[in-house]
N, C-alpha and C. Protein backbone atom coordinates (compact mmCIF):
# COMPACT_ATOMS: atom_id res chain seq x y z
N UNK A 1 18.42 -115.77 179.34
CA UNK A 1 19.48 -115.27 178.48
C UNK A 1 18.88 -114.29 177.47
N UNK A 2 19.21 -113.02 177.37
CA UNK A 2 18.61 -112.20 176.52
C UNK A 2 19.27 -111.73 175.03
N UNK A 3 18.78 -111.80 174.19
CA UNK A 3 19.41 -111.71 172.84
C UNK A 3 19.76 -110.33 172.77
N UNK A 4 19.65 -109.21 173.78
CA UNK A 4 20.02 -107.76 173.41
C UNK A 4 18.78 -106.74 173.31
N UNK A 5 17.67 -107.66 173.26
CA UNK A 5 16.29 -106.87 173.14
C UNK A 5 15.29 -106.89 174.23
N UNK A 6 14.96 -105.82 174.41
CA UNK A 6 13.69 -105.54 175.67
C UNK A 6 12.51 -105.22 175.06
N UNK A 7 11.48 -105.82 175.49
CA UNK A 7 10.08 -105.50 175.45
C UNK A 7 9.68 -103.77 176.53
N UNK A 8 9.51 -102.96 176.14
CA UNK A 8 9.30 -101.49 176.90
C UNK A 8 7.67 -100.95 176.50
N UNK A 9 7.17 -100.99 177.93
CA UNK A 9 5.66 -100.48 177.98
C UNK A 9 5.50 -99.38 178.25
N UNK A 10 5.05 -98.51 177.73
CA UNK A 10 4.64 -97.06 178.45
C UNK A 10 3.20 -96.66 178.88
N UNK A 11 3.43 -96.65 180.14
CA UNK A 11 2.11 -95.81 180.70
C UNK A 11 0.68 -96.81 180.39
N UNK A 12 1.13 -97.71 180.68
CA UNK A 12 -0.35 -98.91 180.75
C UNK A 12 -0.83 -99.11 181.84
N UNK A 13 -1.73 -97.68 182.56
CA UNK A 13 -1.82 -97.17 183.65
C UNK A 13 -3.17 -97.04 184.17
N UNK A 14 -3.69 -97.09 185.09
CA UNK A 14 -5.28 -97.25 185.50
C UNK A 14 -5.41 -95.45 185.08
N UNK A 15 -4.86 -94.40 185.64
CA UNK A 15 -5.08 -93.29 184.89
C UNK A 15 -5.38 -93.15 183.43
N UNK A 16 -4.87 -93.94 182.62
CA UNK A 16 -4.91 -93.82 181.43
C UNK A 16 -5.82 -95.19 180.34
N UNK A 17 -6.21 -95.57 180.62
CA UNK A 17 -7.07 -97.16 180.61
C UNK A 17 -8.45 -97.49 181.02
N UNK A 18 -8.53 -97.01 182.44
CA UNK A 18 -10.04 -96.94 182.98
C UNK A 18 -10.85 -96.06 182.29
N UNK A 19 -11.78 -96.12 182.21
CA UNK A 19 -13.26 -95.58 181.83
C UNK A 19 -13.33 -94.46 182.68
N UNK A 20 -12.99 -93.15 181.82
CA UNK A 20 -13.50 -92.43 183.26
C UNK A 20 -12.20 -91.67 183.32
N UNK A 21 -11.01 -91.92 183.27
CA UNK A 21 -9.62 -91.87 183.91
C UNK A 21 -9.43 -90.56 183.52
N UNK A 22 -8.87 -89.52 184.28
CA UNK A 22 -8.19 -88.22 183.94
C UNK A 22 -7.64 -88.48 182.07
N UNK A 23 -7.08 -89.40 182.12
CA UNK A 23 -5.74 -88.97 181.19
C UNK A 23 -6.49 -90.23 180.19
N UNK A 24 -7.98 -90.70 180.12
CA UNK A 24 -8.32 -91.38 179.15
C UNK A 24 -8.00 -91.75 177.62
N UNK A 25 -7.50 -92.84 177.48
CA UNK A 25 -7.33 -93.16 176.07
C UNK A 25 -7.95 -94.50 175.70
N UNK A 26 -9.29 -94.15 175.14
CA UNK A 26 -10.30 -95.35 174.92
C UNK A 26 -9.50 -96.56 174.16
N UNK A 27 -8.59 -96.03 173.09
CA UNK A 27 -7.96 -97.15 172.23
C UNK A 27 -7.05 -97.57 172.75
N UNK A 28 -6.55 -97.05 173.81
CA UNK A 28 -5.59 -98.30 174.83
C UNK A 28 -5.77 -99.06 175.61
N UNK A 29 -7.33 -99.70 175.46
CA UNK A 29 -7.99 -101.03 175.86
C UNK A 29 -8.34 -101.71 174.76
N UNK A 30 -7.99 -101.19 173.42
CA UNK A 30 -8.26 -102.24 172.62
C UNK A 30 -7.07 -103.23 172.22
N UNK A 31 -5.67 -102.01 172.84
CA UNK A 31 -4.30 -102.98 172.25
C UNK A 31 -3.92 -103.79 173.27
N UNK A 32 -4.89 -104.17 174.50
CA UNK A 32 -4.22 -104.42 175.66
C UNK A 32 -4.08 -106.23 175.22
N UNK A 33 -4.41 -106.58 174.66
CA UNK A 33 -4.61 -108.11 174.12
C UNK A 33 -3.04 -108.18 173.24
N UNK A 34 -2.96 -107.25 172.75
CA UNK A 34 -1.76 -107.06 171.95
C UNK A 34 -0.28 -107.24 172.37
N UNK A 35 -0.80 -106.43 173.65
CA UNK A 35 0.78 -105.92 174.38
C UNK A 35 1.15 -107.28 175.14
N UNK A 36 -0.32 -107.63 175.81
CA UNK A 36 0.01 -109.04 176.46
C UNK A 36 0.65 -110.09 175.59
N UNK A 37 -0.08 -110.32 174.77
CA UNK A 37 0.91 -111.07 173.65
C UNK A 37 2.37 -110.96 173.82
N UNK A 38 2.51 -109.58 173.37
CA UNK A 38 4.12 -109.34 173.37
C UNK A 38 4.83 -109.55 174.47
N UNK A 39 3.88 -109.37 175.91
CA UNK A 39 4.76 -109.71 176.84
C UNK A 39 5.05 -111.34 177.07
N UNK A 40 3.94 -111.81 176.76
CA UNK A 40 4.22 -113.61 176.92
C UNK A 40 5.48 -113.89 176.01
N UNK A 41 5.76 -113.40 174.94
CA UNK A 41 6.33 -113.55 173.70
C UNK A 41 7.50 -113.59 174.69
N UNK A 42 7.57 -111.88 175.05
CA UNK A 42 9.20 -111.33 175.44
C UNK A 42 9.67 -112.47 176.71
N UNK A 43 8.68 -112.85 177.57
CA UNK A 43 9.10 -113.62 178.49
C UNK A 43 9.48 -114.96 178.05
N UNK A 44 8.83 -115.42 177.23
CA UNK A 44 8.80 -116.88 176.49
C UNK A 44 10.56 -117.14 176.30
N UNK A 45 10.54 -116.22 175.24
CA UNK A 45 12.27 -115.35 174.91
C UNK A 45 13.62 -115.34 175.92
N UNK A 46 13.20 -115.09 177.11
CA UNK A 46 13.75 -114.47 177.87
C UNK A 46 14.47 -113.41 178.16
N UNK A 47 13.34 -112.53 177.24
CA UNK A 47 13.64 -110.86 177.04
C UNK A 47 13.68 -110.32 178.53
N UNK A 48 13.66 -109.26 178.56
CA UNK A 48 13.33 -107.99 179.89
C UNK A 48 12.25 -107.66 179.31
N UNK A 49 11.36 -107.68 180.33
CA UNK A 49 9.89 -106.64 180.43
C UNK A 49 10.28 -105.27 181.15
N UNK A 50 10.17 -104.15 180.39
CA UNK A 50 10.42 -102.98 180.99
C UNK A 50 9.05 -102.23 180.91
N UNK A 51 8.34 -101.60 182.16
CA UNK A 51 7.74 -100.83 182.35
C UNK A 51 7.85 -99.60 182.76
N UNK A 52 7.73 -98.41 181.79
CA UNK A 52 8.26 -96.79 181.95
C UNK A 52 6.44 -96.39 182.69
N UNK A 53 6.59 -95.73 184.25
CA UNK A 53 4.84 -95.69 184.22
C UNK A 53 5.19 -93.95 184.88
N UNK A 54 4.41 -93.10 184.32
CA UNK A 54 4.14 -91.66 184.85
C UNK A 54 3.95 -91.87 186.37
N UNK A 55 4.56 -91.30 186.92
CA UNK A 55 4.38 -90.85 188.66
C UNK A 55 4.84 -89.58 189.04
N UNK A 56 3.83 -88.54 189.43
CA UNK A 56 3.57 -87.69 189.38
C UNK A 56 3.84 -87.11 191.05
N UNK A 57 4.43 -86.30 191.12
CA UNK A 57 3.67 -85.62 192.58
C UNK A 57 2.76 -84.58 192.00
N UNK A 58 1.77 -84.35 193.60
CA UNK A 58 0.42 -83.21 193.11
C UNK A 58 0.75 -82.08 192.97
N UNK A 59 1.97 -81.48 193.29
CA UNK A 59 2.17 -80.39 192.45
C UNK A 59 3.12 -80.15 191.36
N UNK A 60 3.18 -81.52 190.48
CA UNK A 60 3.63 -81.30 189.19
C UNK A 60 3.31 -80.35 188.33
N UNK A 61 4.18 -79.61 187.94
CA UNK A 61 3.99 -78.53 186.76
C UNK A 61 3.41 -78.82 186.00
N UNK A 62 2.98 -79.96 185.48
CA UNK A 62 2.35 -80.40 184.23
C UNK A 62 0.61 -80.08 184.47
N UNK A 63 0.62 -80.54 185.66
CA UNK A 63 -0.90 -80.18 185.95
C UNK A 63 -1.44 -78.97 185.57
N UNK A 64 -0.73 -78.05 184.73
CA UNK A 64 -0.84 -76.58 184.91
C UNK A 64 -1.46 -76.70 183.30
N UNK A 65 -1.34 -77.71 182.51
CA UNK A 65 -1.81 -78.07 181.26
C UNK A 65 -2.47 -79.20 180.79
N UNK A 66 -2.59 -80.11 181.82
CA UNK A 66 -2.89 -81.36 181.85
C UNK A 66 -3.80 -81.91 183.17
N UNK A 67 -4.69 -82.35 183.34
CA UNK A 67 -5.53 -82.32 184.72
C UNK A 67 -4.13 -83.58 185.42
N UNK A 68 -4.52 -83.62 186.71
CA UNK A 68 -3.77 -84.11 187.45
C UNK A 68 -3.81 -85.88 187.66
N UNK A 69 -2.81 -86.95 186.82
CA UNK A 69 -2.89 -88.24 186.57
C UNK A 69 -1.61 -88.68 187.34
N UNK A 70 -1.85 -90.19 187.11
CA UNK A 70 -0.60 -90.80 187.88
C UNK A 70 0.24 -90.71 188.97
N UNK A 71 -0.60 -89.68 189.99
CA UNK A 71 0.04 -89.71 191.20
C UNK A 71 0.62 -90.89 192.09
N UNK A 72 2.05 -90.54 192.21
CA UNK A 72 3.00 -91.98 193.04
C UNK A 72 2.07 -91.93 194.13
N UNK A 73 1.89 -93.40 194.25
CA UNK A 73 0.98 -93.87 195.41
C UNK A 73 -0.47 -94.11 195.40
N UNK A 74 -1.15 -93.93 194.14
CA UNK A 74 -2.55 -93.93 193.68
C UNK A 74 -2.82 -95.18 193.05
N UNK A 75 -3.55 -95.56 193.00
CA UNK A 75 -4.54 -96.62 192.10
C UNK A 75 -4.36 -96.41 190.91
N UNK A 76 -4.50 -94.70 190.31
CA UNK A 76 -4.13 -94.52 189.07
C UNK A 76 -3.05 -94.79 188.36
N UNK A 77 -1.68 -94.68 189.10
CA UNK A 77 -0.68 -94.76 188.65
C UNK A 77 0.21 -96.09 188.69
N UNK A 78 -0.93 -96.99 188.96
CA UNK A 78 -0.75 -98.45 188.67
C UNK A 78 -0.58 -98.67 187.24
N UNK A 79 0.02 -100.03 187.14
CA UNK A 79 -0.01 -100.52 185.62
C UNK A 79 -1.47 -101.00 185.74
N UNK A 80 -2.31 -101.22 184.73
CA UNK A 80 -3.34 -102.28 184.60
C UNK A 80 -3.57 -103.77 184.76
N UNK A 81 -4.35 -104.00 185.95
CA UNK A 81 -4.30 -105.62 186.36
C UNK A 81 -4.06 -106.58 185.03
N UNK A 82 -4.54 -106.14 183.94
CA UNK A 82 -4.26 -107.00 182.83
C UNK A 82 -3.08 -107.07 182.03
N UNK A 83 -1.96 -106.34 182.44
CA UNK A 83 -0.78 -106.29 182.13
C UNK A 83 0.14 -106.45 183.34
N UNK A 84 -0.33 -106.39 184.20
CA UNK A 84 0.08 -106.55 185.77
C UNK A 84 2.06 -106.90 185.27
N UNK A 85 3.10 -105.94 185.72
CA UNK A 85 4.24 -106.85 186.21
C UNK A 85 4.38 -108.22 187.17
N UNK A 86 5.31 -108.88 187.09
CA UNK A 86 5.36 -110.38 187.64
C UNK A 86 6.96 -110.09 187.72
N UNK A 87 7.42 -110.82 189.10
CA UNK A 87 8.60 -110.82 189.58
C UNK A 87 9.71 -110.90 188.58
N UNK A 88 10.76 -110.37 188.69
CA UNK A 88 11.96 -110.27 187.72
C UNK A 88 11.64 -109.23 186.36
N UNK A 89 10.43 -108.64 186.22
CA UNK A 89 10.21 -107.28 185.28
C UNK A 89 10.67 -106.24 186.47
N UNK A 90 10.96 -105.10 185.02
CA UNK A 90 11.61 -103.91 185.74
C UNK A 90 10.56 -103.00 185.73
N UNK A 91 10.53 -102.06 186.77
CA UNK A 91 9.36 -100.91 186.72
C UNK A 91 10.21 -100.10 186.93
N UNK A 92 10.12 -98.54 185.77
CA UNK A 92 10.86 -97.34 185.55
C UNK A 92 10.04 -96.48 186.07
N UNK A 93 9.71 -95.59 187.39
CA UNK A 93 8.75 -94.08 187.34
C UNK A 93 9.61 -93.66 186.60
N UNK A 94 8.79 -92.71 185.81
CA UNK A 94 9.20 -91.36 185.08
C UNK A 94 8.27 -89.81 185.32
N UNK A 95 9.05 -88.96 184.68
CA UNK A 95 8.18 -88.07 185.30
C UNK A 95 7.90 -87.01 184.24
N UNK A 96 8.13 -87.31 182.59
CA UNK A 96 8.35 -86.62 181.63
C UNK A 96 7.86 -87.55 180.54
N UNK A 97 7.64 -86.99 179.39
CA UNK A 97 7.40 -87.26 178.06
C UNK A 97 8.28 -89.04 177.73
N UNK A 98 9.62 -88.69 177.77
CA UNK A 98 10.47 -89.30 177.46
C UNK A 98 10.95 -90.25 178.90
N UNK A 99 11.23 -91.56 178.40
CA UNK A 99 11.18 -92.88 179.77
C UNK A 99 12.84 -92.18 179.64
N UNK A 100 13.55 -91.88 179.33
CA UNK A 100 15.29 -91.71 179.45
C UNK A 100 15.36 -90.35 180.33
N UNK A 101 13.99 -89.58 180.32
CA UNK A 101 14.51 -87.84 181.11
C UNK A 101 14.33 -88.04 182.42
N UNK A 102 15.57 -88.11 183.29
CA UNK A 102 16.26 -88.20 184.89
C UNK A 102 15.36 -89.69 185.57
N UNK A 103 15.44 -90.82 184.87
CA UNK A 103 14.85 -92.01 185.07
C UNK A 103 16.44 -92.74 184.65
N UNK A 104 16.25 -94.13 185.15
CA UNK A 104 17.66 -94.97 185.16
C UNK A 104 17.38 -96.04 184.02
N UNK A 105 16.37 -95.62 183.01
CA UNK A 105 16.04 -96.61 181.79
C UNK A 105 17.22 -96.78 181.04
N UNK A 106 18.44 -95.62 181.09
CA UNK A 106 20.06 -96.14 180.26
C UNK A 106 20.53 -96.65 180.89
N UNK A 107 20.73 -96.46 181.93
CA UNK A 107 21.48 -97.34 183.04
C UNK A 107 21.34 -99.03 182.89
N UNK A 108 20.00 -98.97 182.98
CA UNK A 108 19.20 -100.51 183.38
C UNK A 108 19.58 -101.19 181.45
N UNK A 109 19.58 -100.59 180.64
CA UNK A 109 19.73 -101.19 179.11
C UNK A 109 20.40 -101.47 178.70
N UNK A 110 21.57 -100.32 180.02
CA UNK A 110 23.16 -100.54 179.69
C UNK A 110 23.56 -101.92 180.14
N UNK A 111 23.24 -101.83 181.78
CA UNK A 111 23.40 -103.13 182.51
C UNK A 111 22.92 -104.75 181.77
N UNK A 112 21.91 -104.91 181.42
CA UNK A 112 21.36 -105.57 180.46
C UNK A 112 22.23 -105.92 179.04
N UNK A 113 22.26 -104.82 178.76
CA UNK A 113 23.54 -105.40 177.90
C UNK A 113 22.22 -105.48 175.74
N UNK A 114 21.46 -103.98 176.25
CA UNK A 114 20.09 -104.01 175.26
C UNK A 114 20.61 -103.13 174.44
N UNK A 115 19.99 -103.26 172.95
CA UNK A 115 20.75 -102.44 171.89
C UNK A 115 18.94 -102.49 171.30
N UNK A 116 18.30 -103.75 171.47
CA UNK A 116 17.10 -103.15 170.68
C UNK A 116 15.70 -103.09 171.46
N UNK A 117 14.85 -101.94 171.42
CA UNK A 117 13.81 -102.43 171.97
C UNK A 117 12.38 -102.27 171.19
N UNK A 118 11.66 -103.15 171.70
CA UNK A 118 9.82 -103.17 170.53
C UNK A 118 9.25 -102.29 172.16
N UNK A 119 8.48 -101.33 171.46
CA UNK A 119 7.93 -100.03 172.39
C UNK A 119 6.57 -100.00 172.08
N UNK A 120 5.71 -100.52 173.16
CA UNK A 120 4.33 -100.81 173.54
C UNK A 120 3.73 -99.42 174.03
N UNK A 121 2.47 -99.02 174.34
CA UNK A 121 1.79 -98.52 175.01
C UNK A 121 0.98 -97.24 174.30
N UNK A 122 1.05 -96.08 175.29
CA UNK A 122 -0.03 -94.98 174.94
C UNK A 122 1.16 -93.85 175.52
N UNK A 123 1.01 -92.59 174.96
CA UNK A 123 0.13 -92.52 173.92
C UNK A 123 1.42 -92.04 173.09
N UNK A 124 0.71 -92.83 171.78
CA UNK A 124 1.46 -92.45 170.35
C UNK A 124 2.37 -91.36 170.13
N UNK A 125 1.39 -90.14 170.30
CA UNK A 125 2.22 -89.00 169.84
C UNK A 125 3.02 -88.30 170.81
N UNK A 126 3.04 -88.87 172.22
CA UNK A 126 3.39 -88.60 173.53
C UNK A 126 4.62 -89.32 174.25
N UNK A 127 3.98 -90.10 174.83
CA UNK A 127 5.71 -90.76 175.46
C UNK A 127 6.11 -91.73 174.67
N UNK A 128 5.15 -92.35 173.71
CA UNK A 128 6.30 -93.56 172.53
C UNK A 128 6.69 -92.91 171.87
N UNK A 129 6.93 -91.47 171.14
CA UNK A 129 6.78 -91.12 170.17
C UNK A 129 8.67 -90.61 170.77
N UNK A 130 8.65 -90.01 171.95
CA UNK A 130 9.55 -88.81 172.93
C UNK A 130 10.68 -90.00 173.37
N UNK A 131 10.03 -91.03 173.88
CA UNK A 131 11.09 -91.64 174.19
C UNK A 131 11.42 -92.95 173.33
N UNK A 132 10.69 -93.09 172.12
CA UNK A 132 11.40 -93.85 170.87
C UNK A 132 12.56 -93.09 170.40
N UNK A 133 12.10 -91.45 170.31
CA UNK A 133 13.33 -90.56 169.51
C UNK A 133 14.45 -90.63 170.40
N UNK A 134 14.17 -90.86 171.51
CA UNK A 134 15.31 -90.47 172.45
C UNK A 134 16.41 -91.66 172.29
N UNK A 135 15.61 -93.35 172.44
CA UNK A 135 16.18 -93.94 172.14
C UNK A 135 16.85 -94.18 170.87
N UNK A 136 16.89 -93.86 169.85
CA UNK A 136 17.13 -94.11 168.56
C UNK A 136 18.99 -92.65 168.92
N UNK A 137 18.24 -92.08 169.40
CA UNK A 137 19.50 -90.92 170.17
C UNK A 137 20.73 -91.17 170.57
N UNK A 138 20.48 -92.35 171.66
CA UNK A 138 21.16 -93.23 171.94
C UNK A 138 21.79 -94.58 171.01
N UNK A 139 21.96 -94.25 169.98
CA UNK A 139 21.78 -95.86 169.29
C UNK A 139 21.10 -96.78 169.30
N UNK A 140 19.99 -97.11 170.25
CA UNK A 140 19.63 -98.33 170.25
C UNK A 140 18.20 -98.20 168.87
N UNK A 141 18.08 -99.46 168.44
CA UNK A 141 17.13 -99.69 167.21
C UNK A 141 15.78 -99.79 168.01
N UNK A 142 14.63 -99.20 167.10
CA UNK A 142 13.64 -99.58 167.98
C UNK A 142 12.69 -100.42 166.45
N UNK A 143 11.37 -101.14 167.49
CA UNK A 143 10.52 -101.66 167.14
C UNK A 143 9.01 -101.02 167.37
N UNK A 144 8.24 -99.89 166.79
CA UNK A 144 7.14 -99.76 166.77
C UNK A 144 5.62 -100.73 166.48
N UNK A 145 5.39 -101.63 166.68
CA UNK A 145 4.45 -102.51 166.48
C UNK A 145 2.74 -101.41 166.39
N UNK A 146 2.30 -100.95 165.85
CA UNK A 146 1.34 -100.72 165.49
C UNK A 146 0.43 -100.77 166.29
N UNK A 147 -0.01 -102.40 166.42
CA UNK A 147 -1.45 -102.79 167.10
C UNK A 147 -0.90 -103.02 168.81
N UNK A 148 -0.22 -102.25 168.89
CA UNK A 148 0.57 -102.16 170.30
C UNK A 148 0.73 -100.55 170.64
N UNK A 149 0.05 -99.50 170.14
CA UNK A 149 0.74 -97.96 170.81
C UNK A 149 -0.95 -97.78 170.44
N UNK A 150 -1.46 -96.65 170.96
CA UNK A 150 -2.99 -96.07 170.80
C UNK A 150 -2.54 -93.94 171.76
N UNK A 151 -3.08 -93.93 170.74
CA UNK A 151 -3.38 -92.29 170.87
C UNK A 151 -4.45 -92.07 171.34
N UNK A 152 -4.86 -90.58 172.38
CA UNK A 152 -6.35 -90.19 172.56
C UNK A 152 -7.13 -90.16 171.13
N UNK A 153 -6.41 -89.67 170.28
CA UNK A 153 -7.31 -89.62 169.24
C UNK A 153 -6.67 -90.20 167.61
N UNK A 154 -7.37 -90.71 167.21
CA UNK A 154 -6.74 -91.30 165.81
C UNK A 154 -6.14 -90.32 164.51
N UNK A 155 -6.42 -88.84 164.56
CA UNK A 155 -5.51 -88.11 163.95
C UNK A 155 -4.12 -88.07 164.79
N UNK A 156 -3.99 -87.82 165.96
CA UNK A 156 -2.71 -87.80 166.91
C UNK A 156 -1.60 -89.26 167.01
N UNK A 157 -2.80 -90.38 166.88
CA UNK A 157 -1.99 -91.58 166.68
C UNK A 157 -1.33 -91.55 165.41
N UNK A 158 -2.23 -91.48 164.18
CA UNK A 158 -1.40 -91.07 162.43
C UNK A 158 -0.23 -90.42 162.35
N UNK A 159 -0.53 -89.40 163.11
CA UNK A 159 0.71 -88.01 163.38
C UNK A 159 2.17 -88.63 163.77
N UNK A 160 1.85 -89.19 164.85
CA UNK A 160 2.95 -89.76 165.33
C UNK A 160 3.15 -91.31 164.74
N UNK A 161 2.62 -91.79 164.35
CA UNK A 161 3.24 -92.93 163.51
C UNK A 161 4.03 -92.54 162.48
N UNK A 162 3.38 -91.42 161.62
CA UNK A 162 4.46 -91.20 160.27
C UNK A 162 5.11 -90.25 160.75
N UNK A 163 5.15 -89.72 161.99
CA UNK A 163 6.64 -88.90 162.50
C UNK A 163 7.95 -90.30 162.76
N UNK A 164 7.55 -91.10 163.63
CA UNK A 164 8.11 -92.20 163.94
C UNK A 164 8.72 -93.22 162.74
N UNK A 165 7.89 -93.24 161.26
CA UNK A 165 8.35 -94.08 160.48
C UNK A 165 9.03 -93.18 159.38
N UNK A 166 8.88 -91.93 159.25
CA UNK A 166 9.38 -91.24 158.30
C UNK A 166 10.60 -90.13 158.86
N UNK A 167 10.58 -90.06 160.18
CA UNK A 167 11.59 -88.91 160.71
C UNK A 167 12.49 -90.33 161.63
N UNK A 168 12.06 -90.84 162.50
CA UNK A 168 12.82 -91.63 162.95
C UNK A 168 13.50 -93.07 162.26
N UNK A 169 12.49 -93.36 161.84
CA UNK A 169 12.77 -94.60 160.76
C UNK A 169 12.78 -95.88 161.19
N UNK A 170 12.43 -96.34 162.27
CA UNK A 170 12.63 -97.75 163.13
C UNK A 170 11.70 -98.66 161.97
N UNK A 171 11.58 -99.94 162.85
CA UNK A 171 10.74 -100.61 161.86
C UNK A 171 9.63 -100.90 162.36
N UNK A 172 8.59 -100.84 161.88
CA UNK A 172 6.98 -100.81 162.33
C UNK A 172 6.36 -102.01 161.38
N UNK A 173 6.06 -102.81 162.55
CA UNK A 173 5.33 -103.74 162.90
C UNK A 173 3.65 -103.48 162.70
N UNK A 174 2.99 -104.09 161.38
CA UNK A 174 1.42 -104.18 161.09
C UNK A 174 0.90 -104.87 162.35
């Protein structure tokens, strides 16, 4: 039974996680203890676990600015064994900044029957940042938790936190 709120991960992706990974973000192995938390939490709850994960084809435009990550069908574009989905979570591909651009994440929130969600993952100033605003767009309230989002770099994570708490306004979680 869900109180109206979803737990939403972004991009907790072997591309983005591994050592090494195209689209590396060292500090999104330090929140991974974090997010798990939240997911035991959300399940405990009997929230929705929503996972928004980049899937790419190889000739995505983006590659034209960005080296080439998350290709559908890769290893990379897995979630991370340590966040691994488990039967009855939802998995969203997306293919943009924002989990809502030509993905069925309104659809599925609608169906659900979700007005709030706490928004996990990487990176900060990137897809939590794009598709927090989007949601807040939509009405729904969000939850930024802090020791749950990680940026490539800790000026870019700052950036987008006080874009997020001072332009968007949700409530952020120490």
């Amino acid at each position: 039974m869900s109180d109206h709120k979803a737990l939403l991960i972004i991009d907790m992706l072997n591309d983005y996680l591994e050592e090494g990974a195209p689209r590396e973000v060292p500090a999104g192995r330090w929140i991974l203890d974090n997010i798990a938390g939240e997911i035991r939490y959300a399940r405990e709850k009997g929230r929705p676990v929503i996972y928004l994960c980049d899937r790419h084809t190889v000739d995505d435009p983006e590659f034209e600015i960005r080296p080439p990550h998350a290709i559908a069908g890769t290893h990379g574009a897995e979630v991370i064994d340590a966040l691994a989905p488990q039967p009855g979570d939802h998995v969203i591909p997306k293919v943009s900044y924002s989990g809502f651009y030509r993905t069925d994440l309104e659809k599925l929130l609608d169906e659900l029957d979700i007005d709030e969600l706490l928004i996990c993952g990487v990176t900060t100033n990137g897809c939590v940042l794009y598709t927090a605003m989007d949601a807040l767009q939509r009405g729904l309230h969000i939850i930024v938790p802090e020791p749950c989002v990680a940026a490539m770099t800790e000026d870019d994570h700052r950036f987008a936190l006080r874009q997020i708490n001072q332009v968007l306004k949700p409530i952020i979680r120490d």
